[in-house]
PDB file of N, CA and C in Angstrom:
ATOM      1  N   UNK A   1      37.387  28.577 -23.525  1.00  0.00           N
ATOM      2  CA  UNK A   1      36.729  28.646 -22.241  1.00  0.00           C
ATOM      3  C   UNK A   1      36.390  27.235 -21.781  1.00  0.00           C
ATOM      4  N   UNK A   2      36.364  26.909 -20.761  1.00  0.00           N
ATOM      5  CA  UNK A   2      36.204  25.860 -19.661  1.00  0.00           C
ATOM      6  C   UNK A   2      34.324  25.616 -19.954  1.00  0.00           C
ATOM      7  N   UNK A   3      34.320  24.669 -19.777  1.00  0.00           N
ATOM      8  CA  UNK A   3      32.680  24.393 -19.112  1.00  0.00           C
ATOM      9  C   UNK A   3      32.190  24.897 -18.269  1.00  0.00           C
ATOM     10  N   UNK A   4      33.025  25.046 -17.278  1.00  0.00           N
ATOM     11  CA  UNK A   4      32.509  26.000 -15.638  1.00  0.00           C
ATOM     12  C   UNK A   4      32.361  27.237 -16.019  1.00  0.00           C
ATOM     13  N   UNK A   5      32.636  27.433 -16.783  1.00  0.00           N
ATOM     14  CA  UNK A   5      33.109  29.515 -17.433  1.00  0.00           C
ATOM     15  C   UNK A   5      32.031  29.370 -17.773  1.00  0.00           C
ATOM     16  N   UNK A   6      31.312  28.628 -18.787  1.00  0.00           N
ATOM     17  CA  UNK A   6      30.128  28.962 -19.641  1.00  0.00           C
ATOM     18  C   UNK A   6      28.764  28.407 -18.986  1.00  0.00           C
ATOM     19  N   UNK A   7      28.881  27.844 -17.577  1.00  0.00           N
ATOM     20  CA  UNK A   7      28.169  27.626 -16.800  1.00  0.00           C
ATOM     21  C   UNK A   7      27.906  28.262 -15.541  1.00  0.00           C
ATOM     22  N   UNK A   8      29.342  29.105 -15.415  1.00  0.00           N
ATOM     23  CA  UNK A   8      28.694  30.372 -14.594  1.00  0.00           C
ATOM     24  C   UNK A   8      28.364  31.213 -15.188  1.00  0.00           C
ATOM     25  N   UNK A   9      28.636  31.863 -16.400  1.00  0.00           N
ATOM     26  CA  UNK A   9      28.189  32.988 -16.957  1.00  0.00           C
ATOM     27  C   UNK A   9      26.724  32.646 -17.022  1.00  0.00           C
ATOM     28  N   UNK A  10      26.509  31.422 -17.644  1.00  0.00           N
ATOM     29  CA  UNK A  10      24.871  31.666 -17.867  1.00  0.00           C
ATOM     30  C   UNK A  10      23.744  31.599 -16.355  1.00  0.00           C
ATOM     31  N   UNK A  11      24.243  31.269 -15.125  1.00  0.00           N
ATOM     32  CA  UNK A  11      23.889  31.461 -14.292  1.00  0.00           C
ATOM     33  C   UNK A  11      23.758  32.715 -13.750  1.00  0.00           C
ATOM     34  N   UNK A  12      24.737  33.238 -13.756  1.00  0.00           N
ATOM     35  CA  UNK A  12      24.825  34.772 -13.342  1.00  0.00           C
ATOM     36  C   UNK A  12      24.071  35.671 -14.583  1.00  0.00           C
ATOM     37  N   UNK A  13      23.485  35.236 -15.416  1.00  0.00           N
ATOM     38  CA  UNK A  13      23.153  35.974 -16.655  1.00  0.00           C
ATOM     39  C   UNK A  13      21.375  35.436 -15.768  1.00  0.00           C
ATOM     40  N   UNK A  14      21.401  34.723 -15.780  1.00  0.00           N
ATOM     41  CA  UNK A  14      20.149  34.518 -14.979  1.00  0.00           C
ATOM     42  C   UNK A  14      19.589  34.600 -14.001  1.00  0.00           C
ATOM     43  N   UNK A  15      20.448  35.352 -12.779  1.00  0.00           N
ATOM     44  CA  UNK A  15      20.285  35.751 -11.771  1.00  0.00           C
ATOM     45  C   UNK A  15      19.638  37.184 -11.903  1.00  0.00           C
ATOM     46  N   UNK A  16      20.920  37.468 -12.564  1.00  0.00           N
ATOM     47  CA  UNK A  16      20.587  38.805 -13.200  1.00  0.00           C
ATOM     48  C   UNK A  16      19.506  39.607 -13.445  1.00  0.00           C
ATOM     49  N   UNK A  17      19.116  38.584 -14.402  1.00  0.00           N
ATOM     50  CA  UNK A  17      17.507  38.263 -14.991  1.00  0.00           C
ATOM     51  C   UNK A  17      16.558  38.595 -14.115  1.00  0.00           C
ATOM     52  N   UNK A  18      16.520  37.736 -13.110  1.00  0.00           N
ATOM     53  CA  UNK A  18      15.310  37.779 -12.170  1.00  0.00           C
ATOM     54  C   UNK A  18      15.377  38.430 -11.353  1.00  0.00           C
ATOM     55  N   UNK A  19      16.840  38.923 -10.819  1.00  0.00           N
ATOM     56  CA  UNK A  19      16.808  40.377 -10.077  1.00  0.00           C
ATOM     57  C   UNK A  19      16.665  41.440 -10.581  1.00  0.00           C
ATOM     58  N   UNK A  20      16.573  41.909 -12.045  1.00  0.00           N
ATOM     59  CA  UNK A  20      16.457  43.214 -12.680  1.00  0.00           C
ATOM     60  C   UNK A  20      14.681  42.499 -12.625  1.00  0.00           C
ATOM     61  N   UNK A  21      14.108  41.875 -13.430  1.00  0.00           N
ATOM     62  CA  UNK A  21      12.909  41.653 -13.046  1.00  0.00           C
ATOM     63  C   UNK A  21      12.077  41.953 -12.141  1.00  0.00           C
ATOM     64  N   UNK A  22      12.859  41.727 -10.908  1.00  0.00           N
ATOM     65  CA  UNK A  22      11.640  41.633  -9.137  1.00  0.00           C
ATOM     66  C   UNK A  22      12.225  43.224  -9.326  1.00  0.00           C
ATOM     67  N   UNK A  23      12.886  43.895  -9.373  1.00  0.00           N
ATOM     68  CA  UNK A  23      13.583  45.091  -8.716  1.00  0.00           C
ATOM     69  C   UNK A  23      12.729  45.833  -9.595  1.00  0.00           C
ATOM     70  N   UNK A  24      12.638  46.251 -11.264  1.00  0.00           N
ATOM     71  CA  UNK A  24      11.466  46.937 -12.070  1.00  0.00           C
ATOM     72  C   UNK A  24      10.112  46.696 -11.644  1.00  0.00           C
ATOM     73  N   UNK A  25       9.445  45.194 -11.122  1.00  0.00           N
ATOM     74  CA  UNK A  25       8.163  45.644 -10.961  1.00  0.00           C
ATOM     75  C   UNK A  25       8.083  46.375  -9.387  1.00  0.00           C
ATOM     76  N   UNK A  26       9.088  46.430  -8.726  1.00  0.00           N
ATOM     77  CA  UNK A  26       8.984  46.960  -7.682  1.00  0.00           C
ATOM     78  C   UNK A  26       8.969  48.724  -7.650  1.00  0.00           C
ATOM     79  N   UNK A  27      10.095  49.170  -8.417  1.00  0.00           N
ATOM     80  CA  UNK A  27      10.203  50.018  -8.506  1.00  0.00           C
ATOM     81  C   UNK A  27       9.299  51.358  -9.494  1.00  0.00           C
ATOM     82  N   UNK A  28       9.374  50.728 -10.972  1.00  0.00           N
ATOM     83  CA  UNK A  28       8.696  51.357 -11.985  1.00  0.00           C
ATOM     84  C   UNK A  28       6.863  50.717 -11.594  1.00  0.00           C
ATOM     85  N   UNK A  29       6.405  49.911 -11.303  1.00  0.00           N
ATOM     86  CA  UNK A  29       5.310  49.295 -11.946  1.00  0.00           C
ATOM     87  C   UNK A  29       4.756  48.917 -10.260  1.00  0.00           C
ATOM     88  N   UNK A  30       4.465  50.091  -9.574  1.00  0.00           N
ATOM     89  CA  UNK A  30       3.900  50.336  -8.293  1.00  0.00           C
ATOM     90  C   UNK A  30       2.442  49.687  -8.398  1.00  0.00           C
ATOM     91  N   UNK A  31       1.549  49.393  -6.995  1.00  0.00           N
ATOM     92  CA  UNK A  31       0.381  49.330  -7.418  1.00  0.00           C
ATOM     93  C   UNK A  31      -0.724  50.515  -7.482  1.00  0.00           C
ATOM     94  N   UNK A  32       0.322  51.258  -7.267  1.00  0.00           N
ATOM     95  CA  UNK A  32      -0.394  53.062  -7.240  1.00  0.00           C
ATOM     96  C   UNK A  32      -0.584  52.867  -8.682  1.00  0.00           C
ATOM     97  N   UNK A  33       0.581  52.744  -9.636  1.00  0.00           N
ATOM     98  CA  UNK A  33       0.988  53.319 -10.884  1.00  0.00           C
ATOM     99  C   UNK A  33      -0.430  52.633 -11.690  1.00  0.00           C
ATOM    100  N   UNK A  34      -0.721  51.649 -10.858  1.00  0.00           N
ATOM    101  CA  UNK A  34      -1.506  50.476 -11.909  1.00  0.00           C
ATOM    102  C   UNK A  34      -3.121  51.054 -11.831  1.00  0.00           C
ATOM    103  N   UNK A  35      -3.520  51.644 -10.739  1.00  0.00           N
ATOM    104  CA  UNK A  35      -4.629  52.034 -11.028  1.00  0.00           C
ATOM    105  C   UNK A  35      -4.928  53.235 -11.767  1.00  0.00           C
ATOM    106  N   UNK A  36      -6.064  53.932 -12.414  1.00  0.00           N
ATOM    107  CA  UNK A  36      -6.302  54.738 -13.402  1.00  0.00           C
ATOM    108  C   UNK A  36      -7.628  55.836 -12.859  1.00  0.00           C
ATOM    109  N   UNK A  37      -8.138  56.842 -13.012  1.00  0.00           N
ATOM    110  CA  UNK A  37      -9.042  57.197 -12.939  1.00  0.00           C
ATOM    111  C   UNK A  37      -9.584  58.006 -14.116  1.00  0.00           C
ATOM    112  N   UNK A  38     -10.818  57.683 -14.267  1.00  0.00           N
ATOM    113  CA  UNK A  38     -11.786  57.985 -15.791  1.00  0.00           C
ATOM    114  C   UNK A  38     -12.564  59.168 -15.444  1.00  0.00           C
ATOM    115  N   UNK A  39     -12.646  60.052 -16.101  1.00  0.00           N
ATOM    116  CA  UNK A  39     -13.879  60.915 -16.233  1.00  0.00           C
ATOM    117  C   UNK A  39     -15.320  60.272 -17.295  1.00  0.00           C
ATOM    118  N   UNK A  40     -15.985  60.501 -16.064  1.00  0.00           N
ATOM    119  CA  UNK A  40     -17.301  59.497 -16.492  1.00  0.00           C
ATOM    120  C   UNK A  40     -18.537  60.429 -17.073  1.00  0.00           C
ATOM    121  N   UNK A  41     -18.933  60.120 -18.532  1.00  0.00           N
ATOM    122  CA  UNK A  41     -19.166  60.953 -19.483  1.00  0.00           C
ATOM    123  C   UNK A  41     -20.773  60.505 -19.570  1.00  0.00           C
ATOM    124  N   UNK A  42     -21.673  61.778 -19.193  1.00  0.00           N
ATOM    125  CA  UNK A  42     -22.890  61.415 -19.002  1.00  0.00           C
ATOM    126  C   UNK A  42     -24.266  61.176 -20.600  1.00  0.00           C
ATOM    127  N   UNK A  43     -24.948  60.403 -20.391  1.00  0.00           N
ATOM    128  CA  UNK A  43     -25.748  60.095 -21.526  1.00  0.00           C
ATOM    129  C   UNK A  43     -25.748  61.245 -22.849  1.00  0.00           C
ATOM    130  N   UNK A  44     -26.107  61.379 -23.704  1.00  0.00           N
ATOM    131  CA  UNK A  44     -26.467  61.880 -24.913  1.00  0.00           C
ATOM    132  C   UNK A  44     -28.206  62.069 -24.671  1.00  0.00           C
ATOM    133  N   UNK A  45     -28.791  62.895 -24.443  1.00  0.00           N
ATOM    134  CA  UNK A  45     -30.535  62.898 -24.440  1.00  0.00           C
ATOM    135  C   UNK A  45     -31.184  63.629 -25.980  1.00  0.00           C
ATOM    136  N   UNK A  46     -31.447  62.207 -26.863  1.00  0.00           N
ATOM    137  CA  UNK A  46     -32.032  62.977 -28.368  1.00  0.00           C
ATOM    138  C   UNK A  46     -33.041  64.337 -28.143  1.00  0.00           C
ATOM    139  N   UNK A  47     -33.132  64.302 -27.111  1.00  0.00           N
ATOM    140  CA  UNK A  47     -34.536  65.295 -27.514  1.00  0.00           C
ATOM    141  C   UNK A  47     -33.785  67.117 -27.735  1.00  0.00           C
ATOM    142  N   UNK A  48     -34.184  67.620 -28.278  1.00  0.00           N
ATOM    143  CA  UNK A  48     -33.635  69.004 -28.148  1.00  0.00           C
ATOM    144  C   UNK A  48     -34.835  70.307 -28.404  1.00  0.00           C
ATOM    145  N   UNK A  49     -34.612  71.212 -27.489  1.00  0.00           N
ATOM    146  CA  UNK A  49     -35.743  72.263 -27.125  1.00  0.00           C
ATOM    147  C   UNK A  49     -35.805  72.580 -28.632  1.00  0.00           C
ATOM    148  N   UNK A  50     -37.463  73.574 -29.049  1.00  0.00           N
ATOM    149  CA  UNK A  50     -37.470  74.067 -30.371  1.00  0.00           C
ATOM    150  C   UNK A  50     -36.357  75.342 -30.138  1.00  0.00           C
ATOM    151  N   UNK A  51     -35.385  75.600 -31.313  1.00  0.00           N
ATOM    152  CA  UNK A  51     -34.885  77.320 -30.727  1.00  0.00           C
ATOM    153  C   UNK A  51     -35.743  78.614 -30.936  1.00  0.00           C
ATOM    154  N   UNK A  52     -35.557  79.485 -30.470  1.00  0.00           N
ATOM    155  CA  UNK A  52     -35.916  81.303 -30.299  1.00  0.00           C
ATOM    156  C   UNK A  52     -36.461  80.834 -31.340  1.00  0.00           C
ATOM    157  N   UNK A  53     -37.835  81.888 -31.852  1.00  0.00           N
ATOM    158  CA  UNK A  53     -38.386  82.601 -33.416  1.00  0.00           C
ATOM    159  C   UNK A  53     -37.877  83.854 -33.124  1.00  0.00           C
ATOM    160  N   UNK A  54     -37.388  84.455 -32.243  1.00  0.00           N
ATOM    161  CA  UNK A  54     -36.718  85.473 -32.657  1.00  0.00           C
ATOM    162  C   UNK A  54     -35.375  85.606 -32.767  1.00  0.00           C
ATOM    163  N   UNK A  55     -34.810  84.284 -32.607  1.00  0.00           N
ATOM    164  CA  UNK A  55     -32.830  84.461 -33.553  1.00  0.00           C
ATOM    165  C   UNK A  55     -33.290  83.242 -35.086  1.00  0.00           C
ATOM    166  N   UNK A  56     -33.796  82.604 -35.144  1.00  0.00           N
ATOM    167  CA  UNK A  56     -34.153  81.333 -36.483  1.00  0.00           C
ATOM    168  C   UNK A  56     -35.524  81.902 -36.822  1.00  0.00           C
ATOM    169  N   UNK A  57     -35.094  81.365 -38.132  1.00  0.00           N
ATOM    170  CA  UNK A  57     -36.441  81.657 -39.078  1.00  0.00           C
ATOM    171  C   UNK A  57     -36.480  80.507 -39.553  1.00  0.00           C
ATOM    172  N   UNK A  58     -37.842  79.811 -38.962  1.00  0.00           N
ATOM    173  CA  UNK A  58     -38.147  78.414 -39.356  1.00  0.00           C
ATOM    174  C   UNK A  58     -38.639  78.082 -41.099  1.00  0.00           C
ATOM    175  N   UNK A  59     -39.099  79.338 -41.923  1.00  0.00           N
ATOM    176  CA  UNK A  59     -39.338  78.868 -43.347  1.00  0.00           C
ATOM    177  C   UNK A  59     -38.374  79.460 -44.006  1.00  0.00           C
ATOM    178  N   UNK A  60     -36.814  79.473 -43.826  1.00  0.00           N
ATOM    179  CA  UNK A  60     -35.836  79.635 -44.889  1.00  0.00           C
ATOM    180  C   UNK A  60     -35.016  78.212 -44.605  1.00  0.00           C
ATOM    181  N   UNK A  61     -34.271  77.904 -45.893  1.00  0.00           N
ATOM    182  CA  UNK A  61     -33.327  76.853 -45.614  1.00  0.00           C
ATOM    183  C   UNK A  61     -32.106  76.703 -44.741  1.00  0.00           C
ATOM    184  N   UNK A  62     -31.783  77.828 -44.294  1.00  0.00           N
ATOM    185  CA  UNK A  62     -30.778  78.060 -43.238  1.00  0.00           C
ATOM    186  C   UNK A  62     -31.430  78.399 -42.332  1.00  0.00           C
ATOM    187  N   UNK A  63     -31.888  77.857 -41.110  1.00  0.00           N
ATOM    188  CA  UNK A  63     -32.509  78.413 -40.386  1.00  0.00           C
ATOM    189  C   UNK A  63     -31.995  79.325 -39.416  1.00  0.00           C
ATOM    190  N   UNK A  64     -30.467  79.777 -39.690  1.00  0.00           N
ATOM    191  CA  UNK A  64     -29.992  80.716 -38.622  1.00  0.00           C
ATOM    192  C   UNK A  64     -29.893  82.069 -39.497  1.00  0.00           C
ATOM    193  N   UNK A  65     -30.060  82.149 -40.856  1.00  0.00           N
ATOM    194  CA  UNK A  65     -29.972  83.267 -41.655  1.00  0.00           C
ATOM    195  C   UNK A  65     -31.791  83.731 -41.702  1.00  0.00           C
ATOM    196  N   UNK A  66     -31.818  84.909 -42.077  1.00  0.00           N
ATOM    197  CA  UNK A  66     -33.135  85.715 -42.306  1.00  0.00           C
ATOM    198  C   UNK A  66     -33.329  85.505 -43.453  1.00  0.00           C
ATOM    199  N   UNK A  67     -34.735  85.213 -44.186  1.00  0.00           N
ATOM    200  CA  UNK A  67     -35.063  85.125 -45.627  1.00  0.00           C
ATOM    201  C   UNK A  67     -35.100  86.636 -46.399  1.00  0.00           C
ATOM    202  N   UNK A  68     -34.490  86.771 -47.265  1.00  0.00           N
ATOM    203  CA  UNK A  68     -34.800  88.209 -48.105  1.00  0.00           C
ATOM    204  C   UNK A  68     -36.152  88.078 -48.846  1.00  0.00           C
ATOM    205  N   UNK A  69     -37.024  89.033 -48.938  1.00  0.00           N
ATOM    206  CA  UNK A  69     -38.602  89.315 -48.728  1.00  0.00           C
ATOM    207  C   UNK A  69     -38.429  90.289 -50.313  1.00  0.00           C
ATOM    208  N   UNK A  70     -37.301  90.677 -50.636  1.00  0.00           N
ATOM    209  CA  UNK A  70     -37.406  91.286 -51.687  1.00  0.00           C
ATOM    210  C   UNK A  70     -37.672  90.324 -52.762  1.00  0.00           C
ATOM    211  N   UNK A  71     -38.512  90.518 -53.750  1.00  0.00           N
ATOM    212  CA  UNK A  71     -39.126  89.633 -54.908  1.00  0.00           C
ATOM    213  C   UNK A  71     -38.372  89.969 -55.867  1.00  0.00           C
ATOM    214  N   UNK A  72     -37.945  91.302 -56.376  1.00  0.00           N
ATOM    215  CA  UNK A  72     -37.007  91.399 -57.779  1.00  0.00           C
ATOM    216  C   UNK A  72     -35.643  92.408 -57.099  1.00  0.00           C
ATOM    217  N   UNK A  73     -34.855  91.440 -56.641  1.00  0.00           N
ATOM    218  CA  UNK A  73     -33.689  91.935 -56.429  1.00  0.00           C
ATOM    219  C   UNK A  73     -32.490  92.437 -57.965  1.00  0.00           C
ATOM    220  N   UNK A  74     -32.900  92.513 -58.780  1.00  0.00           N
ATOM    221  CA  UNK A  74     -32.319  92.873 -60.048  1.00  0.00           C
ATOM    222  C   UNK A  74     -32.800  94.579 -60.791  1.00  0.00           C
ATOM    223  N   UNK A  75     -34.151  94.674 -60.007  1.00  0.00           N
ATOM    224  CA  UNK A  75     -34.674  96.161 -60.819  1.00  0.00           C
ATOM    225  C   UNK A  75     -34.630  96.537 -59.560  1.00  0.00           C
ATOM    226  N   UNK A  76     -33.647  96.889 -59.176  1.00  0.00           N
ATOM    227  CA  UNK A  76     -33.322  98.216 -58.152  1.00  0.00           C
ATOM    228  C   UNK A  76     -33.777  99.127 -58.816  1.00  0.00           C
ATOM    229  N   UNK A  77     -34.139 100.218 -57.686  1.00  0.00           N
ATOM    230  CA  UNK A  77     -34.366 101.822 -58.295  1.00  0.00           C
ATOM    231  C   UNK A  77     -33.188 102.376 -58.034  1.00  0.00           C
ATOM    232  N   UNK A  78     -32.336 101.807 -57.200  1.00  0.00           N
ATOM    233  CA  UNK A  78     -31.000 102.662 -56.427  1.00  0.00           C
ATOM    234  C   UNK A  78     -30.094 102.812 -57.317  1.00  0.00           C
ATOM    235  N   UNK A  79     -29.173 103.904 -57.302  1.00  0.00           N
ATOM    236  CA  UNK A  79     -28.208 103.881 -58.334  1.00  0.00           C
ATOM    237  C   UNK A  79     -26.895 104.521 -57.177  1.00  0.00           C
TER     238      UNK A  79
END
């Protein structure tokens, strides 16, 4: 190859360049595309109401289960 050969190719390789360049941000990379919209997520407030005494039972360790009141669950009378 000639000098001129390998001096137009790389010209036209660089034209190229900057016309696929201008032509993608034109096309793909709009300034519509560029803006975003957020759903805006409101505070966390520590405090929380006491719940029902009538769904929780505040002196068992689970407070969403009922305490069993039976004292000797082993001497059933039931058979």
């Amino acid at each position: 190859m000639k000098q001129k050969d390998i001096a137009l190719i790389i010209l036209i390789g660089f034209i190229s360049a900057v016309v696929s360049f201008l032509a993608s941000t034109r096309i793909f990379v709009t300034p519509a595309n560029r803006q975003q919209t957020v759903e805006v997520v409101d505070a966390i407030n520590p405090d929380f109401e006491r719940p029902d005494s009538k769904y929780f039972n505040s002196n068992s360790l689970n407070i969403a289960r009922t305490t069993d009141t039976n004292q000797t669950p082993f001497n059933s009378t039931q058979r």
